[in-house]
PDB file of N, CA and C in Angstrom:
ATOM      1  N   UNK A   1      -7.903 -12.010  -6.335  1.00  0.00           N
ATOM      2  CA  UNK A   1      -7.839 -10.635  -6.789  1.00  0.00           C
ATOM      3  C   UNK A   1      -8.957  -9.851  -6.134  1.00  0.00           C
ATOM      4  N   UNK A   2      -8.623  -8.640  -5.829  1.00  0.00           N
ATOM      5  CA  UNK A   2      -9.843  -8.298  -4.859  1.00  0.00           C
ATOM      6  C   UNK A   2     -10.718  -7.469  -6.153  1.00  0.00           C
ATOM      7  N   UNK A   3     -12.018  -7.355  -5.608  1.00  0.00           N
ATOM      8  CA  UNK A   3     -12.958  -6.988  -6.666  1.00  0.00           C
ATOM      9  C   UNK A   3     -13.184  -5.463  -6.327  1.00  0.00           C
ATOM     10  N   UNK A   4     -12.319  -4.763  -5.830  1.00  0.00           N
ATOM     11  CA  UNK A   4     -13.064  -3.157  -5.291  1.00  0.00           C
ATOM     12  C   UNK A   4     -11.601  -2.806  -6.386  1.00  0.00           C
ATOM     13  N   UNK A   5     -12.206  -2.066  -7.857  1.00  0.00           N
ATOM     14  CA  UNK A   5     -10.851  -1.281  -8.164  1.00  0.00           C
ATOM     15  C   UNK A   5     -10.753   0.068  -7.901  1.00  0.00           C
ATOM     16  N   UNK A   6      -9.034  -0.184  -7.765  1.00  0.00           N
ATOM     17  CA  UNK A   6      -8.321   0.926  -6.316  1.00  0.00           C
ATOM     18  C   UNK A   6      -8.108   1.951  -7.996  1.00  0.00           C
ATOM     19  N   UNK A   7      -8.004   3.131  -7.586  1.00  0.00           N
ATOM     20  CA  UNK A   7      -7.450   4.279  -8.307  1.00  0.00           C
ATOM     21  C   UNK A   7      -5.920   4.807  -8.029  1.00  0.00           C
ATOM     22  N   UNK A   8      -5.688   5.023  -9.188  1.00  0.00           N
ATOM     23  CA  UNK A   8      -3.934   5.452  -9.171  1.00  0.00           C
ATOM     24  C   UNK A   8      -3.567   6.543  -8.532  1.00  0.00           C
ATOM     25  N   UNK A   9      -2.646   6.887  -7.746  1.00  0.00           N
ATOM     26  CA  UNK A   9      -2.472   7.710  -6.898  1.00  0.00           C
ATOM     27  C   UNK A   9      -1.525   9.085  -7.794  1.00  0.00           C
ATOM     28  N   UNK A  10      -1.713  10.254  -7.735  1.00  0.00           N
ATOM     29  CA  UNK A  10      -0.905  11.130  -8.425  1.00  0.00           C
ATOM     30  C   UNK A  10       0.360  10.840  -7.884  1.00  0.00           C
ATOM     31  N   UNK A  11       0.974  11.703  -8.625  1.00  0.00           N
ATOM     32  CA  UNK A  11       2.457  12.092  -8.049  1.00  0.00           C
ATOM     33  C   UNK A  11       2.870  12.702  -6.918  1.00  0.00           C
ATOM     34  N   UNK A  12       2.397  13.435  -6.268  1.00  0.00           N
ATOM     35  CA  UNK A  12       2.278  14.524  -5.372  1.00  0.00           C
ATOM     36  C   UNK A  12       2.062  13.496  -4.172  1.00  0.00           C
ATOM     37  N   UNK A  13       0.930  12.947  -4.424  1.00  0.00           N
ATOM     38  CA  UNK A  13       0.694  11.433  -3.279  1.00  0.00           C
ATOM     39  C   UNK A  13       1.692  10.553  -2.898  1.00  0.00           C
ATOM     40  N   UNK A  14       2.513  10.354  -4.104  1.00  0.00           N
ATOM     41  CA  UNK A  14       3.445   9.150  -3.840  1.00  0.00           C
ATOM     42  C   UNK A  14       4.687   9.412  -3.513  1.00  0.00           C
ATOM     43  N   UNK A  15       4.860  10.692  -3.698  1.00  0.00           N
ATOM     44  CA  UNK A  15       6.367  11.458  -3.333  1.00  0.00           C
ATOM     45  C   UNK A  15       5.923  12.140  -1.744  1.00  0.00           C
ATOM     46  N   UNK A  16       5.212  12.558  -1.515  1.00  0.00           N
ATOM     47  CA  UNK A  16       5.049  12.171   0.124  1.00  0.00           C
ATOM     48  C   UNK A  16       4.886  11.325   0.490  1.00  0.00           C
ATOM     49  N   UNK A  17       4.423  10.362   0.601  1.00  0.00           N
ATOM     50  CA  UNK A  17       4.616   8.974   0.983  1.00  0.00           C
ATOM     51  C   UNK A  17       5.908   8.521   1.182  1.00  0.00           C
ATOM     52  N   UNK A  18       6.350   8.699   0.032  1.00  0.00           N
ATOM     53  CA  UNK A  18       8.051   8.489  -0.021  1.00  0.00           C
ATOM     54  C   UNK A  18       8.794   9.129   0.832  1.00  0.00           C
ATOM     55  N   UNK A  19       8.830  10.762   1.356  1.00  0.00           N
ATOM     56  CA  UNK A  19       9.255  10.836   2.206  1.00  0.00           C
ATOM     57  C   UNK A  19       9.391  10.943   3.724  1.00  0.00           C
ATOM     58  N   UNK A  20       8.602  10.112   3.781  1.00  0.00           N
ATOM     59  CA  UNK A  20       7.914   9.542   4.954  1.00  0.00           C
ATOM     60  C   UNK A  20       8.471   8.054   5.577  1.00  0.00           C
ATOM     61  N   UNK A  21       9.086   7.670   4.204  1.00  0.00           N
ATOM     62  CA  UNK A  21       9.291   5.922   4.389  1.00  0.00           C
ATOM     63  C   UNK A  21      10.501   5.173   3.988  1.00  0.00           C
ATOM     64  N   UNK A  22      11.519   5.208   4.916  1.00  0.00           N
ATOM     65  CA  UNK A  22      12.803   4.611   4.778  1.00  0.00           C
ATOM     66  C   UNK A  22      12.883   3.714   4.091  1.00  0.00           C
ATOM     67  N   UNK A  23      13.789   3.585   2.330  1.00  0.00           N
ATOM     68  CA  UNK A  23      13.892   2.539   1.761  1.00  0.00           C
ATOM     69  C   UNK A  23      13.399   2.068   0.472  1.00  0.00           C
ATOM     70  N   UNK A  24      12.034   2.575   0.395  1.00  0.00           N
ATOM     71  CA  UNK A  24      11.103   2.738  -0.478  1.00  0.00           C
ATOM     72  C   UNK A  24      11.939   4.096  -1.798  1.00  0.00           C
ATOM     73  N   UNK A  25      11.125   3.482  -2.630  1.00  0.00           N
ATOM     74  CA  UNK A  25      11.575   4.239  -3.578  1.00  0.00           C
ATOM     75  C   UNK A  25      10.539   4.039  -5.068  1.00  0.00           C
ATOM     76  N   UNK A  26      10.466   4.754  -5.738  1.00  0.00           N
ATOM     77  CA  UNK A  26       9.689   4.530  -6.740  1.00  0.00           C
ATOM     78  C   UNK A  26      10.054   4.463  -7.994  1.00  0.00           C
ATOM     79  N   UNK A  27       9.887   3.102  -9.015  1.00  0.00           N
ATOM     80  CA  UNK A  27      10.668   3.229 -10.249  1.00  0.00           C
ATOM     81  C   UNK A  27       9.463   2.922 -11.598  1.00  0.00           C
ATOM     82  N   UNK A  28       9.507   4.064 -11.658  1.00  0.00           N
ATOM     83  CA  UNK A  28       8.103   4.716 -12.561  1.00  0.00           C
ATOM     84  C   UNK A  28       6.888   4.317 -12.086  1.00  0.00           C
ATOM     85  N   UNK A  29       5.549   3.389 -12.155  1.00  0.00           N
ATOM     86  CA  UNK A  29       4.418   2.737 -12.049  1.00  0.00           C
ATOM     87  C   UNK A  29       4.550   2.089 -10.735  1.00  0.00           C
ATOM     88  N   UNK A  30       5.654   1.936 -10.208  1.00  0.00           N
ATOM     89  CA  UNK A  30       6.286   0.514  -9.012  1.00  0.00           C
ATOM     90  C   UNK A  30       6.541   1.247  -7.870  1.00  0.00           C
ATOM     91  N   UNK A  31       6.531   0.727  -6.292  1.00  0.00           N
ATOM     92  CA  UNK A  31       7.017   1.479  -5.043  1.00  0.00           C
ATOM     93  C   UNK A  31       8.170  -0.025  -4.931  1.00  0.00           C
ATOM     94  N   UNK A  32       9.350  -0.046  -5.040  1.00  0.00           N
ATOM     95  CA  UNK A  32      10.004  -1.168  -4.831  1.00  0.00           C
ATOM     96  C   UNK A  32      11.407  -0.660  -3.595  1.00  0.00           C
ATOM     97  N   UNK A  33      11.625  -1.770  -3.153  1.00  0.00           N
ATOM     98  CA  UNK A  33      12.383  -1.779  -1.922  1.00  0.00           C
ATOM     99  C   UNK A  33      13.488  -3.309  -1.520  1.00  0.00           C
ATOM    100  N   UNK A  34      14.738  -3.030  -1.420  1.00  0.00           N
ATOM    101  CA  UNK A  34      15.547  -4.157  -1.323  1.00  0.00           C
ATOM    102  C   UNK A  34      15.819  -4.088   0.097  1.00  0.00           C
ATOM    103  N   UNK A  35      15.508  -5.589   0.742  1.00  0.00           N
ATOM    104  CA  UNK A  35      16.228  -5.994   2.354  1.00  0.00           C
ATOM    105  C   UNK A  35      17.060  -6.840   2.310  1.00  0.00           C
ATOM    106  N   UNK A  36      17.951  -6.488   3.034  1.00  0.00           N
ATOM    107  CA  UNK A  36      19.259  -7.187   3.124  1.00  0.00           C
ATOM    108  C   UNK A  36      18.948  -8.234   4.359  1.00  0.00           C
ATOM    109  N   UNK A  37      19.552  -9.635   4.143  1.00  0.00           N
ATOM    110  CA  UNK A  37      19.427 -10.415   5.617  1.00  0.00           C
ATOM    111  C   UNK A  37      20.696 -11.589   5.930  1.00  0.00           C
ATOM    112  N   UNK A  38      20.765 -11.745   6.979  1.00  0.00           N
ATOM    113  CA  UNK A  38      22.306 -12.634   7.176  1.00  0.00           C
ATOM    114  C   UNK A  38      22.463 -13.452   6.700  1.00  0.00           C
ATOM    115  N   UNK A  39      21.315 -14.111   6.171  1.00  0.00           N
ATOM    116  CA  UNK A  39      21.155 -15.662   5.543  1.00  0.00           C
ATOM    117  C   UNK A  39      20.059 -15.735   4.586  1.00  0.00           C
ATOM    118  N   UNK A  40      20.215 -16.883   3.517  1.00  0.00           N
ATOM    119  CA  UNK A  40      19.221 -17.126   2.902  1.00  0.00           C
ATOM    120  C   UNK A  40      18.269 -17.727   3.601  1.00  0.00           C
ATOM    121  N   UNK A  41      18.626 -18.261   4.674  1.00  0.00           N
ATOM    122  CA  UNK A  41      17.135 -18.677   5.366  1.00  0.00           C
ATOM    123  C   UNK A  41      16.528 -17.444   6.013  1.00  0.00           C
ATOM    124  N   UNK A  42      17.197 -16.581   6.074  1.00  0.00           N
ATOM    125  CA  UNK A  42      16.774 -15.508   6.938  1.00  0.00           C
ATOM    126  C   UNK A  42      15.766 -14.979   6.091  1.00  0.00           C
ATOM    127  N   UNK A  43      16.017 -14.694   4.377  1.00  0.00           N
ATOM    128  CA  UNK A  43      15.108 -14.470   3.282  1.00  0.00           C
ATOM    129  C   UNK A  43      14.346 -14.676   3.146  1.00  0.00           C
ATOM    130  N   UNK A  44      13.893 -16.280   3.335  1.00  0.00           N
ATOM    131  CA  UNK A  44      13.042 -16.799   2.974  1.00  0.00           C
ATOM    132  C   UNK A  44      12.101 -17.052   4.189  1.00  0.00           C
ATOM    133  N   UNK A  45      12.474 -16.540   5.378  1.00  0.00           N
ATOM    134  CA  UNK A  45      11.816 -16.425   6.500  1.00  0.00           C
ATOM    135  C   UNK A  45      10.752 -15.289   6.135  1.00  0.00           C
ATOM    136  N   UNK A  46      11.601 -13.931   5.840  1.00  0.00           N
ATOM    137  CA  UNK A  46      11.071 -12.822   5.252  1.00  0.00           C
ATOM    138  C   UNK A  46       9.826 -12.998   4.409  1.00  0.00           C
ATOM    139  N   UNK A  47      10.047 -13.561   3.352  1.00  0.00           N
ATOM    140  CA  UNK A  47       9.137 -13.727   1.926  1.00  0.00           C
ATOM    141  C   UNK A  47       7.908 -14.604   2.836  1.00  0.00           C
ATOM    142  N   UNK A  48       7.814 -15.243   3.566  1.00  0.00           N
ATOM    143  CA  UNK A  48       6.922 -16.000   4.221  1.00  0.00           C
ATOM    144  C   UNK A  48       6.073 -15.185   4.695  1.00  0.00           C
ATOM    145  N   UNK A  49       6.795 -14.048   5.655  1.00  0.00           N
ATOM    146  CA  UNK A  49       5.599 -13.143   6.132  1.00  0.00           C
ATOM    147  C   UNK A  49       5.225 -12.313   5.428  1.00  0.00           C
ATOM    148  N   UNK A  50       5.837 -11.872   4.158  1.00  0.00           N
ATOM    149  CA  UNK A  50       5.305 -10.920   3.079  1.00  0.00           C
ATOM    150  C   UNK A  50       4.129 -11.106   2.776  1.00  0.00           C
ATOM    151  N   UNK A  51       4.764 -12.907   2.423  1.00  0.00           N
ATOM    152  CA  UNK A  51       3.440 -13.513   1.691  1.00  0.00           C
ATOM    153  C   UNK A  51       1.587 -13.973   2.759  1.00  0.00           C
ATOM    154  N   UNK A  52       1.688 -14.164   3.795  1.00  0.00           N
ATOM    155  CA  UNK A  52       0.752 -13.891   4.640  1.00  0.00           C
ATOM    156  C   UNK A  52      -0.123 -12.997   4.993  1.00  0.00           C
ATOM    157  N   UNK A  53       1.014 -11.654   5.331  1.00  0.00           N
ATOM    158  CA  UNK A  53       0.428 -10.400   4.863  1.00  0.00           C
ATOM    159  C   UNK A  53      -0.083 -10.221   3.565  1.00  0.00           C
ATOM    160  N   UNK A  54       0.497  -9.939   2.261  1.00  0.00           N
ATOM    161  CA  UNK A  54       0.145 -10.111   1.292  1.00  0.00           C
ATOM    162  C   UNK A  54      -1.585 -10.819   0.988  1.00  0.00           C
ATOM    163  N   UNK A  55      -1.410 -12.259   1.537  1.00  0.00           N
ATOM    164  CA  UNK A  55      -2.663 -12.874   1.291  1.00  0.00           C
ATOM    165  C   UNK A  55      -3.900 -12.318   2.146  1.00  0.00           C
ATOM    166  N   UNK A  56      -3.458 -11.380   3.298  1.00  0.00           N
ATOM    167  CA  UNK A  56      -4.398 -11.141   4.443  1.00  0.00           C
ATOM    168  C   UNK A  56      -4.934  -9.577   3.785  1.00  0.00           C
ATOM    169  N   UNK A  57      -4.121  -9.048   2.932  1.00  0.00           N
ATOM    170  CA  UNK A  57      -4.483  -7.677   2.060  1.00  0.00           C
ATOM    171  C   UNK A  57      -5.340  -8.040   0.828  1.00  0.00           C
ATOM    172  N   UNK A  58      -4.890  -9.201   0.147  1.00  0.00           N
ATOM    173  CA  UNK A  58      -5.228  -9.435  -1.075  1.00  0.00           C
ATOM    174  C   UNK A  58      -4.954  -9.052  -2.178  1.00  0.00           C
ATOM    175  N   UNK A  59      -3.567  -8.031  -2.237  1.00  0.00           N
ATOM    176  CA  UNK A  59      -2.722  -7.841  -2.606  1.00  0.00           C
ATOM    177  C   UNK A  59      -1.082  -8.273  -2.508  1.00  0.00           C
ATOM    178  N   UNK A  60      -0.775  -8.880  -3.759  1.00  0.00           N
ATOM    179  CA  UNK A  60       0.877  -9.357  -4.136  1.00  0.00           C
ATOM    180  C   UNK A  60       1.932  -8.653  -4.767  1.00  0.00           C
ATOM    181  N   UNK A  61       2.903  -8.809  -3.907  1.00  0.00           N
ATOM    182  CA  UNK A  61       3.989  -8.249  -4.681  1.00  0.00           C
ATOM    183  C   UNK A  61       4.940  -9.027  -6.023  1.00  0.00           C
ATOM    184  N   UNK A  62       5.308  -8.395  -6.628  1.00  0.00           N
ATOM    185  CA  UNK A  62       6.521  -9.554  -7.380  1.00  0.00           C
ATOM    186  C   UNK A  62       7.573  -9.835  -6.248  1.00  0.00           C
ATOM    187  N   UNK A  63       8.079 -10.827  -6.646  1.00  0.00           N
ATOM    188  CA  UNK A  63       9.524 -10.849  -5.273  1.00  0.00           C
ATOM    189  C   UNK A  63      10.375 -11.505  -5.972  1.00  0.00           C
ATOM    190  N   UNK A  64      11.436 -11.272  -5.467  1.00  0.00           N
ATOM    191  CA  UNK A  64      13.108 -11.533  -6.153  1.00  0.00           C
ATOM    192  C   UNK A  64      13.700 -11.910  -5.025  1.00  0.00           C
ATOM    193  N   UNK A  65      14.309 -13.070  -5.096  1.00  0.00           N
ATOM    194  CA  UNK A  65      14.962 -13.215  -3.257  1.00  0.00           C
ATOM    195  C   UNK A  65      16.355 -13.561  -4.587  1.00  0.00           C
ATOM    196  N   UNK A  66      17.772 -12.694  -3.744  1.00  0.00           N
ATOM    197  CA  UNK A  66      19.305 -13.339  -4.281  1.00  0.00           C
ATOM    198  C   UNK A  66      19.789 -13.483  -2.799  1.00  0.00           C
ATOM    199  N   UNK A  67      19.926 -14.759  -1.979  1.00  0.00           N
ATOM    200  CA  UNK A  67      20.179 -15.044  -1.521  1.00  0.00           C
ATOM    201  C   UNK A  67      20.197 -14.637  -0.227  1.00  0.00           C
ATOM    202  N   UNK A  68      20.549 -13.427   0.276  1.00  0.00           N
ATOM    203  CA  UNK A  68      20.502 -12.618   0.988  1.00  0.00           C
ATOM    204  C   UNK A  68      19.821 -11.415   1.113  1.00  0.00           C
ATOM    205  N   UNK A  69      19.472 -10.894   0.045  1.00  0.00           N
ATOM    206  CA  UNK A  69      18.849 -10.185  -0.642  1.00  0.00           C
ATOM    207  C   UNK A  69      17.312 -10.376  -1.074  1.00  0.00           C
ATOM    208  N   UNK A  70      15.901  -9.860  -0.455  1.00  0.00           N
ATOM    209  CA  UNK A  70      15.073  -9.461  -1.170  1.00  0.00           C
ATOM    210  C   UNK A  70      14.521  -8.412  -1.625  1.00  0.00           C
ATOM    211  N   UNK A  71      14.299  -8.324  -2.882  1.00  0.00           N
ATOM    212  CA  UNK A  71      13.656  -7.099  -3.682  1.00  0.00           C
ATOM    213  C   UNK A  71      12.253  -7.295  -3.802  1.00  0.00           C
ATOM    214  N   UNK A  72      11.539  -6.076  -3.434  1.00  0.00           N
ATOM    215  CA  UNK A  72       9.772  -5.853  -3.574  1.00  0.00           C
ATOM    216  C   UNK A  72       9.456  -4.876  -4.405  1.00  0.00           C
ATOM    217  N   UNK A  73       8.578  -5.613  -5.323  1.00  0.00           N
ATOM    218  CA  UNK A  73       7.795  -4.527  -6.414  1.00  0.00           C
ATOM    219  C   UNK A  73       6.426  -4.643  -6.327  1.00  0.00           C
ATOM    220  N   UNK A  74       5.747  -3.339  -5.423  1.00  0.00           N
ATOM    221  CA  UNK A  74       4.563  -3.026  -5.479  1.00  0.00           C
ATOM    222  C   UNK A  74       3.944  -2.165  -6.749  1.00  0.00           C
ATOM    223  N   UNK A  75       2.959  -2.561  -7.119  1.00  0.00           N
ATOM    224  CA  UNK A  75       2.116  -1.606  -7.557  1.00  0.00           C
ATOM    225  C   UNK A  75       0.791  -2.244  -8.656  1.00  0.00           C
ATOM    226  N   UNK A  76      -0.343  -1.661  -8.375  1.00  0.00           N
ATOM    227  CA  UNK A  76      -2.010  -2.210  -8.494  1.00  0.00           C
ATOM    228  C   UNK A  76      -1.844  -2.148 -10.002  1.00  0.00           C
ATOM    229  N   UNK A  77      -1.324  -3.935 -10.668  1.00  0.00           N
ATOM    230  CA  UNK A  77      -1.589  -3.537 -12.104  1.00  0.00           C
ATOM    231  C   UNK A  77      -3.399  -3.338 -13.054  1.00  0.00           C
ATOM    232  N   UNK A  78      -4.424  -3.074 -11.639  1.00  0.00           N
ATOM    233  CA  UNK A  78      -5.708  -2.900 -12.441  1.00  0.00           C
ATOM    234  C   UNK A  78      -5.793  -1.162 -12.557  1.00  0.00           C
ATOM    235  N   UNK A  79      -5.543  -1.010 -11.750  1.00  0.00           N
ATOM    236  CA  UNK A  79      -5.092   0.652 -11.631  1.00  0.00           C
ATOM    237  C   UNK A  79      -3.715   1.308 -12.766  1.00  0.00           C
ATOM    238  N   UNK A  80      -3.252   0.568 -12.895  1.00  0.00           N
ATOM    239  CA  UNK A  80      -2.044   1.258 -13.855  1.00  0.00           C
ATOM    240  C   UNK A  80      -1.210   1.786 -13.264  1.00  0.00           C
ATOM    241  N   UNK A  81      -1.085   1.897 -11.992  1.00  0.00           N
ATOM    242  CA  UNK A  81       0.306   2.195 -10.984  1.00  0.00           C
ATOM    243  C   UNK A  81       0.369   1.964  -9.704  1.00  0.00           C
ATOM    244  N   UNK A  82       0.634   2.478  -8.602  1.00  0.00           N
ATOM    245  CA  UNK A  82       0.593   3.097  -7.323  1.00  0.00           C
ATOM    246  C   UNK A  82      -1.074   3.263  -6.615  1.00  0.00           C
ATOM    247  N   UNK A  83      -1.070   2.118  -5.741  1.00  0.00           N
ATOM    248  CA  UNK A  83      -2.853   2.599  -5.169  1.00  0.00           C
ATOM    249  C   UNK A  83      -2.166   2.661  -4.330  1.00  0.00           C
ATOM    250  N   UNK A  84      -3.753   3.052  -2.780  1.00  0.00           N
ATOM    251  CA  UNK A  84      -3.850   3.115  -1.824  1.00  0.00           C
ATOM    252  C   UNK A  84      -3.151   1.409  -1.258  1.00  0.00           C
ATOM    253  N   UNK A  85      -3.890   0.881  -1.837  1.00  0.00           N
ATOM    254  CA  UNK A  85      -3.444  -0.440  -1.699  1.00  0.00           C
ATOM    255  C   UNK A  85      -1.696  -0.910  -1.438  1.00  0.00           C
ATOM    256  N   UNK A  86      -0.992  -0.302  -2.392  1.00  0.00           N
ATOM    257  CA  UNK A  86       0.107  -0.974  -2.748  1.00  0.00           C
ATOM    258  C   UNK A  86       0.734  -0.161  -1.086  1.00  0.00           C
ATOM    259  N   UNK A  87       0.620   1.070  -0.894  1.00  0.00           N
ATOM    260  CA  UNK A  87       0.941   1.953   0.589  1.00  0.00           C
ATOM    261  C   UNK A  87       0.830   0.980   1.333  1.00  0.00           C
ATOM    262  N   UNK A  88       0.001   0.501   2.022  1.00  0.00           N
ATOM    263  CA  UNK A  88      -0.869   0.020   2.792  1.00  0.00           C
ATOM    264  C   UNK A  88       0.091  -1.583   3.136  1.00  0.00           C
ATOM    265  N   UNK A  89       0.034  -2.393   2.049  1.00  0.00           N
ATOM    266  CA  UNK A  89       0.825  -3.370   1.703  1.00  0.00           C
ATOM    267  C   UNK A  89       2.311  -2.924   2.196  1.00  0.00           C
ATOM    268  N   UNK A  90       3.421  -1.614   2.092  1.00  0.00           N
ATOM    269  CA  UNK A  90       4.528  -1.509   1.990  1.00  0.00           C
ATOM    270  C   UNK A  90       4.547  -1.202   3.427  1.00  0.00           C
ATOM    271  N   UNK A  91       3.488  -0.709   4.282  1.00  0.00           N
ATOM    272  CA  UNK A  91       3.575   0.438   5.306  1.00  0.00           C
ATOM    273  C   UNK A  91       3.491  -1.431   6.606  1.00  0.00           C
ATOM    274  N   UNK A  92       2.638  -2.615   6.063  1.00  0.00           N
ATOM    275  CA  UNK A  92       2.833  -3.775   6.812  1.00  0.00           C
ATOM    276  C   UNK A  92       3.648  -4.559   6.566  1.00  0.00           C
ATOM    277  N   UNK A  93       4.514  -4.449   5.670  1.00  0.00           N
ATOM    278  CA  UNK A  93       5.406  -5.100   5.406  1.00  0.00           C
ATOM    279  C   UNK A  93       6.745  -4.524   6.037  1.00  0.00           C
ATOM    280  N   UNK A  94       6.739  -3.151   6.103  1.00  0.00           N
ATOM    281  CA  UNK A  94       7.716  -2.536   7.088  1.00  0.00           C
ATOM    282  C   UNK A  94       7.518  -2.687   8.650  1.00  0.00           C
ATOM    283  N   UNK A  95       6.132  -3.035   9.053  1.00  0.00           N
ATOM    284  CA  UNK A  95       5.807  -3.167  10.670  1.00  0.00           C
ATOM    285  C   UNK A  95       6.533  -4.264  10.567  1.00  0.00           C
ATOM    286  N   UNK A  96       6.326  -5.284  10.054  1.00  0.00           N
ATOM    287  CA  UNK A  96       6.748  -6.622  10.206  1.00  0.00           C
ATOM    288  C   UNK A  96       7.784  -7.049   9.788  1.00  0.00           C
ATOM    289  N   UNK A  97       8.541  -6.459   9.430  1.00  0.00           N
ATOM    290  CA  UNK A  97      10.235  -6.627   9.729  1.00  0.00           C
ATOM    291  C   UNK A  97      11.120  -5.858  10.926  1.00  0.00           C
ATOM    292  N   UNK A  98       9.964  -4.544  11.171  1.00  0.00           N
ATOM    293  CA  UNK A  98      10.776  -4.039  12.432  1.00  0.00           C
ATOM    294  C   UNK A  98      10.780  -5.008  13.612  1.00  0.00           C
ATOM    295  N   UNK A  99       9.611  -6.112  13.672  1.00  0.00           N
ATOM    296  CA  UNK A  99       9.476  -5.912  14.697  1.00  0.00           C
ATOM    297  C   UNK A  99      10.507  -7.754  14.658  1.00  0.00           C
ATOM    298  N   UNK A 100      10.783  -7.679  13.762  1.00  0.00           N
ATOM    299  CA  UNK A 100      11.565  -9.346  13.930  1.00  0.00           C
ATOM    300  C   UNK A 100      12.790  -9.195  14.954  1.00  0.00           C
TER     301      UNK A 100
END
């Protein structure tokens, strides 16, 4: 858990952000986002580099893999919603699927 606590981002912050960022979407406190992939191995290929990234931020997402399907739910539960952090996390997690 990283020891610097992040502050919650207004509204105004996170709805630009949002429209800025294919996919993303926000469901109340959460920035969450579903990827579709040809295979469940293809998924779990995915969740691998989430999780790398993830560990290289020091920030985690929840994750939901249905087979083909993974779902991401960001957001800083020491903060009480949406940090800088959780951006940051969504904005490398999108480099790193473009570039597969």
């Amino acid at each position: 858990m990283s020891t610097d606590m992040a502050t919650k981002l207004n509204d105004e912050s996170i709805e630009s952000w949002l429209t800025r960022r294919e996919g993303w979407s926000r469901d109340g406190d959460r920035l969450v986002k579903e990827y579709r992939f040809d295979s469940f191995r293809d998924s779990i290929v995915f969740v691998n580099r989430v999780a790398t990234i993830a560990d290289e931020l020091d920030h985690h997402p929840d994750i939901d893999v249905r087979y083909d399907r993974v779902s991401l739910s960001l957001s800083s539960h020491d903060a009480g919603g949406i940090t800088d952090r959780d951006l940051k996390l969504a904005e490398r997690i999108d480099f790193a699927t473009s570039a597969r």
